[in-house]
Protein backbone atom coordinates (compact mmCIF):
# COMPACT_ATOMS: atom_id res chain seq x y z
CA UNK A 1 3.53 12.62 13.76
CA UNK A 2 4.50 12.29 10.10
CA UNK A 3 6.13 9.04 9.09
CA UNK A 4 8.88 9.25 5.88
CA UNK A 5 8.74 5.62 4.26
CA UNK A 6 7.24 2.78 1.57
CA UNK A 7 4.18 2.83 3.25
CA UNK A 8 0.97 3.96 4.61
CA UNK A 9 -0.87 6.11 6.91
CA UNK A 10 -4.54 7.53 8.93
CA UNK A 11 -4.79 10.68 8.14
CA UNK A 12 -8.25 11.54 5.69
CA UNK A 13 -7.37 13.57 2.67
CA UNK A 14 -8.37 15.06 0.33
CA UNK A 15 -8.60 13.10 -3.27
CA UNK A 16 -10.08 13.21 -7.24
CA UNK A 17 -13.62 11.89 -6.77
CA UNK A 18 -14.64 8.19 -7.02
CA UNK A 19 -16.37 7.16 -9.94
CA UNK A 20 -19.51 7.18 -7.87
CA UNK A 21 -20.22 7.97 -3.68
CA UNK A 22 -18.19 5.25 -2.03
CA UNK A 23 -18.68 5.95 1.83
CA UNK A 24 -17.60 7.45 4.84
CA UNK A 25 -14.38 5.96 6.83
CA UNK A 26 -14.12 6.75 10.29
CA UNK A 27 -10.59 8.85 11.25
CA UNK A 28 -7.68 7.11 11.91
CA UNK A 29 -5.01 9.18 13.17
CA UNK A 30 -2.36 11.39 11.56
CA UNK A 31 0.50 9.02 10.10
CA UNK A 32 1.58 10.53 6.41
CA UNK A 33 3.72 8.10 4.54
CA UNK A 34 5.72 8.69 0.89
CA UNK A 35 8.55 7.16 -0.43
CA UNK A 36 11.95 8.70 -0.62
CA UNK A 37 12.92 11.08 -3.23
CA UNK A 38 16.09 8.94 -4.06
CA UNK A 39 13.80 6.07 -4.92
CA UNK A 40 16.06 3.77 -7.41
CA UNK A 41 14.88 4.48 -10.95
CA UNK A 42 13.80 1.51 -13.14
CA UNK A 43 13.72 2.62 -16.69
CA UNK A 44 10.07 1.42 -18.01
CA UNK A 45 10.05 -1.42 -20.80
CA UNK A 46 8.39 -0.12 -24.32
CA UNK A 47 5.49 -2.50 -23.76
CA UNK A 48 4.26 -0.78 -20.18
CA UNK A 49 1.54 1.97 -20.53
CA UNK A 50 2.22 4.40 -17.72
CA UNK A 51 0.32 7.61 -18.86
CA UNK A 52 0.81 10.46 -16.99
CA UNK A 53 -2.13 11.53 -15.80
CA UNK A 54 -5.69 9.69 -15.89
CA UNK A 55 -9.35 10.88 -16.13
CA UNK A 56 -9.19 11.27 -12.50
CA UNK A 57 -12.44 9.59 -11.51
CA UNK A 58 -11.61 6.49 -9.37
CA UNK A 59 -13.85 3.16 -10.72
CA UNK A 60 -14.66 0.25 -8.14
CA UNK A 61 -15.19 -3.04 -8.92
CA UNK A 62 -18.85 -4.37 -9.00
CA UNK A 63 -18.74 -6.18 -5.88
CA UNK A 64 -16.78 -6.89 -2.68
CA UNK A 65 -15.68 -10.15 -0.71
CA UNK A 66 -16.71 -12.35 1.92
CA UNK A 67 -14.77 -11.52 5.33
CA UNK A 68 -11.67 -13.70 5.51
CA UNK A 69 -9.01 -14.26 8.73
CA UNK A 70 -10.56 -13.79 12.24
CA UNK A 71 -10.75 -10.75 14.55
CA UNK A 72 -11.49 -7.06 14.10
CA UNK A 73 -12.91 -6.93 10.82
CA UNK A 74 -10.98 -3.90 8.91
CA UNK A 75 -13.47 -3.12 5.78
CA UNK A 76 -11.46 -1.78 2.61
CA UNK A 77 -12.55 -0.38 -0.78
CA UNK A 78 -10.32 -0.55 -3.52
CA UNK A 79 -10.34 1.61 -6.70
CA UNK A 80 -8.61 2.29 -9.90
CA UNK A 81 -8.27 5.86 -11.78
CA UNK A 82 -9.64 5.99 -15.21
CA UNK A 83 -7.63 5.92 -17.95
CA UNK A 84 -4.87 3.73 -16.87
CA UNK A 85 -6.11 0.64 -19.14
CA UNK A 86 -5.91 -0.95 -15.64
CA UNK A 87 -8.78 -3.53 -14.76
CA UNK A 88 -10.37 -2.37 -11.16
CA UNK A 89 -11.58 -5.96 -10.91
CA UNK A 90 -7.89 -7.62 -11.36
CA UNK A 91 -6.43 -5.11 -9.51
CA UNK A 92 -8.89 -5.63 -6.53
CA UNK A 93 -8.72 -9.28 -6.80
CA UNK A 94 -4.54 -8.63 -6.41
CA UNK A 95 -5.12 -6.48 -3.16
CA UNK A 96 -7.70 -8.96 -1.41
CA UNK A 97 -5.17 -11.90 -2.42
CA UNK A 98 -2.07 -10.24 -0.04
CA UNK A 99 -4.84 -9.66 2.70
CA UNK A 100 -5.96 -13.12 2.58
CA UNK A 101 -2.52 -14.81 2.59
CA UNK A 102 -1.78 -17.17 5.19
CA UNK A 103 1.18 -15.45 6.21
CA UNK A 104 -0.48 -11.75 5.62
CA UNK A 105 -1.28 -9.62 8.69
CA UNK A 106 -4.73 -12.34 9.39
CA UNK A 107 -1.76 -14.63 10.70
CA UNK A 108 -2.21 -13.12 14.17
CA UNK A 109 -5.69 -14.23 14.74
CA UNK A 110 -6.24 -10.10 15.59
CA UNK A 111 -7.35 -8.82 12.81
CA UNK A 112 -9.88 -10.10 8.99
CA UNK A 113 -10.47 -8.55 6.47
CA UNK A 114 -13.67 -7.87 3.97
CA UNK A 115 -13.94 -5.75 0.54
CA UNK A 116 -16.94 -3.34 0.36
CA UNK A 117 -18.38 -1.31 -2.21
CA UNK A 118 -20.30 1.30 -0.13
CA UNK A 119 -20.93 2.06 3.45
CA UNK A 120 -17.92 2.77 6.03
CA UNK A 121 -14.68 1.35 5.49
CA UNK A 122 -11.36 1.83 7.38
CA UNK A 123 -8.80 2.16 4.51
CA UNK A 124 -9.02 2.53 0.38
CA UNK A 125 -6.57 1.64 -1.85
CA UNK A 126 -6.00 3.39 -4.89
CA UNK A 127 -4.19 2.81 -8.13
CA UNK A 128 -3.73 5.52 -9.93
CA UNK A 129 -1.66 7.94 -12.62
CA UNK A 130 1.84 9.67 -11.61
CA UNK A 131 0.12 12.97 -12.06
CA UNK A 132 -3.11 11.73 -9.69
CA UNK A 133 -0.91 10.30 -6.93
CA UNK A 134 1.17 14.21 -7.00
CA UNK A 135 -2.21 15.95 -6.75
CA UNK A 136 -3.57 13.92 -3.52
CA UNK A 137 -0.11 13.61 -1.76
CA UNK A 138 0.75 17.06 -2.48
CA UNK A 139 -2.27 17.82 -0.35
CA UNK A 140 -0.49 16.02 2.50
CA UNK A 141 2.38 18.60 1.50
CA UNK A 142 4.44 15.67 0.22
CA UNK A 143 5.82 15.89 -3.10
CA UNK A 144 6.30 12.54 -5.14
CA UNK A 145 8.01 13.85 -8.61
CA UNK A 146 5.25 11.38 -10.16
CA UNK A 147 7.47 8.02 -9.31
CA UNK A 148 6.52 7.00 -5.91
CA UNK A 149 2.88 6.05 -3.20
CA UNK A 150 2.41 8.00 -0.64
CA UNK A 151 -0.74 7.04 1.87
CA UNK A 152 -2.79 9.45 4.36
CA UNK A 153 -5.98 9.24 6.50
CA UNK A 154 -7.86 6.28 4.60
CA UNK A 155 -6.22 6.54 1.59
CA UNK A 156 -3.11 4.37 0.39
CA UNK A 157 -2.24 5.65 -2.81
CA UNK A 158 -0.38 3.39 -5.45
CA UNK A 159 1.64 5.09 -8.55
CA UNK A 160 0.82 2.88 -11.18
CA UNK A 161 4.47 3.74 -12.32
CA UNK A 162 6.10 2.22 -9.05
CA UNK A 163 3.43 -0.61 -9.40
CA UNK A 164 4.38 -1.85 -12.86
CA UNK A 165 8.19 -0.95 -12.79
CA UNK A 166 8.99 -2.35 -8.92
CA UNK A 167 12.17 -1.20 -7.43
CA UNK A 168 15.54 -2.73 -7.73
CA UNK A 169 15.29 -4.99 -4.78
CA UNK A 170 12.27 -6.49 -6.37
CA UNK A 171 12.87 -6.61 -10.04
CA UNK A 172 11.68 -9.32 -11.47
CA UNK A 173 9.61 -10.08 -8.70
CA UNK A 174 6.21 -8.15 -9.17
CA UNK A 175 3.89 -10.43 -6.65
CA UNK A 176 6.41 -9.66 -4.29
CA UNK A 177 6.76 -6.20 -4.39
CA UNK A 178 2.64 -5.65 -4.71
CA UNK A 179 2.89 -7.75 -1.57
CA UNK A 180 5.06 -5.52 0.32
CA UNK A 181 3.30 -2.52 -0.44
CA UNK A 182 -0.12 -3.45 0.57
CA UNK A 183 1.33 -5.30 3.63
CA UNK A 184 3.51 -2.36 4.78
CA UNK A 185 0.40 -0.21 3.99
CA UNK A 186 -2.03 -1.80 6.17
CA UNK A 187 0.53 -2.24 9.11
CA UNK A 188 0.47 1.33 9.26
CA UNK A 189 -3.44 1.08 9.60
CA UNK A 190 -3.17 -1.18 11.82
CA UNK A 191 -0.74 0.71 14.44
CA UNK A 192 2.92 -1.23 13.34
CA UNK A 193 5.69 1.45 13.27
CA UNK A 194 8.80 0.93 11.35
CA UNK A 195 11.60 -1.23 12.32
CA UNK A 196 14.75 -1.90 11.24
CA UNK A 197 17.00 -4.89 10.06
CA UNK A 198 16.79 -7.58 13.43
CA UNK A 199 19.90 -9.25 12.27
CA UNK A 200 22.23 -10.35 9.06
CA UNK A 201 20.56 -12.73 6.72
CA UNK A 202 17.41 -12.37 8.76
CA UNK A 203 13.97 -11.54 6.80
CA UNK A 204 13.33 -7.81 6.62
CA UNK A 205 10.72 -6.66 8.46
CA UNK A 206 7.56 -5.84 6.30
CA UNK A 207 7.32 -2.39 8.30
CA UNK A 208 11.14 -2.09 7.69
CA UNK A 209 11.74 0.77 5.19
CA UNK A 210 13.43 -1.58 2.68
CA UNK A 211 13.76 1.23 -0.28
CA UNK A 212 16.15 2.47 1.70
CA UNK A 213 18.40 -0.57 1.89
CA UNK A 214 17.92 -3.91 3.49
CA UNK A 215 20.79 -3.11 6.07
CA UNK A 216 22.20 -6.82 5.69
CA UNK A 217 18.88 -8.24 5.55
CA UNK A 218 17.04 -10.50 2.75
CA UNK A 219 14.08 -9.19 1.30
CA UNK A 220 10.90 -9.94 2.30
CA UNK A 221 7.08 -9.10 1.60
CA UNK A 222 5.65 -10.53 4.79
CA UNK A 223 4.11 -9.64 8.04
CA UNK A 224 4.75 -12.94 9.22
CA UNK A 225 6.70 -16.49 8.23
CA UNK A 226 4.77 -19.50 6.82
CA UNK A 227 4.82 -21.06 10.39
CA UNK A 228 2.91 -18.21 11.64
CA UNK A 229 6.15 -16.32 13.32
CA UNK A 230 5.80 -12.17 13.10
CA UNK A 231 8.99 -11.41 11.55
CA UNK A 232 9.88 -8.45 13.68
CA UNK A 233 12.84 -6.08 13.76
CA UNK A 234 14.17 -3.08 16.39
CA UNK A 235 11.51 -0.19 16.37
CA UNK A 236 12.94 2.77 14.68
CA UNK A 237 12.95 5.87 17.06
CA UNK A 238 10.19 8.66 15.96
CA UNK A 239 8.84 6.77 12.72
C-alpha cells in the first residue's frame, strides 16, 4: 500500500552510502510517503545555503543517546549528507529532542526511544541535498522536483530545502515544523495511518496531512496534548 503525504514510511531502499557501515534494520513493511507536488513555495532568504546537491556520503554523529520514554525501544540513526554546511551533531541533537518530548509519541507509555551509531536500528533519518533526496525517492518511483521528504523502508528522508524554508502554515515557526515532520514520520513507523481534521478549531492531527490544508483545524506538531491526550482525528480511507 503506498501512502501520498508529509510523512514517512517501512519500506528499505535503496540510498547514497553512509559516511561509514551504519547497520542493518530489520523490514518494516511497504508504506512510501512524499509530499505533494503542489507543496506551497517559500522563496529562500539570501542568507540560507541550500546547495543543490551534496557529496552524497551521509556523516553520523560520534555517539548516540541513552534510551528515553518507556516501552518498545525503537533504535534510530540519524545522519547528515556532506556538503550541506549542516552540523550532524545539532541536527541529531534536534531529532532526539522531538522524540523525547513529553508530549512526543513516548506519551503513550508504548513505545522509547534510543540513538545508535551501529548495530540494528528500526528507522534513519536523513538530512540531506534537494538533488540527494530526488535520487533515493526516485528509487521509490516518487518524484520530489528537489522541494519536498519523502520516507521508505527505514529511511525518512529530509530536504534540507523544506527543512530550512518550512511551509506556509509554519512560517516563522521552524521548531514546529521540524516537530511535525519527525513526529508524522515516526507515526508511520510506528503503524498510525492518516487522519483527518476531528473537528473546527480542534488540533490537527500529527498524522493529518496538514500540507494539504488544515480543513478548519489549528496547526499542530504533536502526537499528543501536554496532559497526555492523543490528539486523534477520523482515519482517512486507504492512506
Amino acid at each position: 500500500m503506498a501512502y501520498l503525504s508529509f510523512g514517512g514510511g517501512t519500506k528499505h531502499a535503496a540510498a547514497p552510502p553512509p559516511a561509514r557501515e551504519t547497520g542493518t534494520g530489520q523490514d518494516g513493511g511497504a508504506r512510501v510517503e512524499s509530499e505533494p507536488s503542489d507543496a506551497p513555495v517559500v522563496k529562500p532568504s539570501r542568507s540560507v545555503y541550500i546547495p543543490a546537491k551534496g557529496t552524497g556520503k551521509f556523516l553520523l554523529p560520534a555517539s548516540g543517546t541513552r534510551v528515553f520514554g518507556h516501552g518498545k525501544v525503537m533504535r534510530y540513526m540519524v545522519q547528515v549528507e556532506g556538503g550541506l554546511r549542516q552540523d550532524p551533531t545539532k541536527f541529531a541533537r534536534s531529532v532526539d529532542k522531538i522524540l523525547a518530548d513529553k508530549r512526543g509519541w513516548t506519551a503513550s507509555g508504548k513505545w522509547a526511544f534510543q540513538r545508535v551509531n551501529s548495530g540494528a536500528y528500526d528507522f534513519v533519518v536523513q538530512l540531506a541535498a534537494p538533488k540527494t533526496v530526488d535520487k533515493i525517492c526516485g528509487s521509490y518511483g516518487m518524484t520530489t522536483n528537489g522541494t519536498v521528504n519523502c520516507s521508505g523502508g527505514k529511511q525518512v528522508v529530509v530536504n534540507l530545502r523544506r527543512w530550512l524554508l518550512l511551509t506556509k502554515y509554519y512560517r516563522g515557526q521552524p521548531d514546529a515544523y521540524h516537530a511535525l515532520t519527525i513526529n508524522h514520520e515516526v507515526g508511520h513507523r510506528l503503524g498510525f495511518g492518516h487522519m483527518t481534521c476531528p473537528g473546527r478549531g480542534k488540533p490537527a492531527p500529527v498524522m493529518m496531512q496538514q500540507i494539504y490544508g488544515l480543513k478548519g483545524c489549528r496547526i499542530n506538531p504533536w502526537p499528543f496534548d501536554s496532559h497526555g491526550r492523543f490528539l486523534t482525528g477520523p482515519a482517512v480511507a486507504g492512506k
